[in-house]
Protein backbone atom coordinates (compact mmCIF):
# COMPACT_ATOMS: atom_id res chain seq x y z
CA UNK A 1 -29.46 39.71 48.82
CA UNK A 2 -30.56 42.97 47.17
CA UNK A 3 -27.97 42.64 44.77
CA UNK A 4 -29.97 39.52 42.95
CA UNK A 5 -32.65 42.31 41.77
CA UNK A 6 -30.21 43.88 39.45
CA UNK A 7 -27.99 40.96 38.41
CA UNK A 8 -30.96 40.16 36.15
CA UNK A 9 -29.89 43.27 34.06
CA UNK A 10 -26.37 41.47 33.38
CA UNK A 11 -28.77 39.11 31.26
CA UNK A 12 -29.49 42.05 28.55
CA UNK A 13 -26.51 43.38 28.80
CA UNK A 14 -25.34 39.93 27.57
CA UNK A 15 -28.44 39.94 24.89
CA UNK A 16 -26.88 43.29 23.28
CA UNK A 17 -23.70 42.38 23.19
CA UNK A 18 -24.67 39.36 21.41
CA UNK A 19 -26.62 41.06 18.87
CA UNK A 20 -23.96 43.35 18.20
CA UNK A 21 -21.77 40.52 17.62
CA UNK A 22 -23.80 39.08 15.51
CA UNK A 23 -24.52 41.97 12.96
CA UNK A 24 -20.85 42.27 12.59
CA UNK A 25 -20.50 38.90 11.94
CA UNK A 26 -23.12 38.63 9.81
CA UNK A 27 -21.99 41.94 7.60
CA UNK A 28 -18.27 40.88 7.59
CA UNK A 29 -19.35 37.05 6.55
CA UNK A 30 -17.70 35.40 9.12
CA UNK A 31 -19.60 32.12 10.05
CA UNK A 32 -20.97 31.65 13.45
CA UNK A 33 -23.23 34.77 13.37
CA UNK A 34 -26.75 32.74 14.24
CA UNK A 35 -25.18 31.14 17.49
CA UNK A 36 -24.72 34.55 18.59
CA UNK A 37 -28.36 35.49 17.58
CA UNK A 38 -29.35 32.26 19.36
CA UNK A 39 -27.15 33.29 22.53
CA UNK A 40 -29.05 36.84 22.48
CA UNK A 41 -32.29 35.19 22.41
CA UNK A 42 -31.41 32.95 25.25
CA UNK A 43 -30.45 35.76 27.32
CA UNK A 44 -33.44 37.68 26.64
CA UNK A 45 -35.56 34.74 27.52
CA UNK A 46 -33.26 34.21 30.67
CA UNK A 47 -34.13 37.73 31.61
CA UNK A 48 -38.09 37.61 31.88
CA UNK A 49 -37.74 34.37 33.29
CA UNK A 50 -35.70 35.74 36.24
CA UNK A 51 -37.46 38.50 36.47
CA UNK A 52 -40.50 36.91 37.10
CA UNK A 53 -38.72 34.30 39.50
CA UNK A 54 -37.54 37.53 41.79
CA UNK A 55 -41.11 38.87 41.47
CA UNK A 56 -42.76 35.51 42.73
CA UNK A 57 -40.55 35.39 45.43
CA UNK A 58 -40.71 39.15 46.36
CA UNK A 59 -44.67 38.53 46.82
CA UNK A 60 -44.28 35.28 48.75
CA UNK A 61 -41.80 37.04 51.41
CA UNK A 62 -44.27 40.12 51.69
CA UNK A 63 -46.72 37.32 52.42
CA UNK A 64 -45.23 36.22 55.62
């Protein structure tokens, strides 16, 4: 299970990817460059949100 403290890094690996994608996009004119914005923003959010999830439950196992 010590592998789930670092698979929260995929998540902004994903954000710059998605950003990247998107400036092309966006400087090339090709449509569809805000859905990638929108899917970098998700992924940022999805990483604070995990890694507060795998702090909570790191403190409720040192607990016990």
């Amino acid at each position: 299970m010590g592998y789930l403290k670092y698979t929260q890094y995929v998540y902004i690996l994903f954000a710059v990817f998605f950003i990247y994608d998107g400036a092309v996009k966006l400087n090339e004119g090709i449509e569809g460059s805000t859905m990638s914005f929108i899917i970098a923003g998700l992924a940022v959010f999805m990483f604070f949100f995990r890694r507060k999830f795998a702090r909570k439950f790191d403190d409720r196992n040192k607990k016990q």
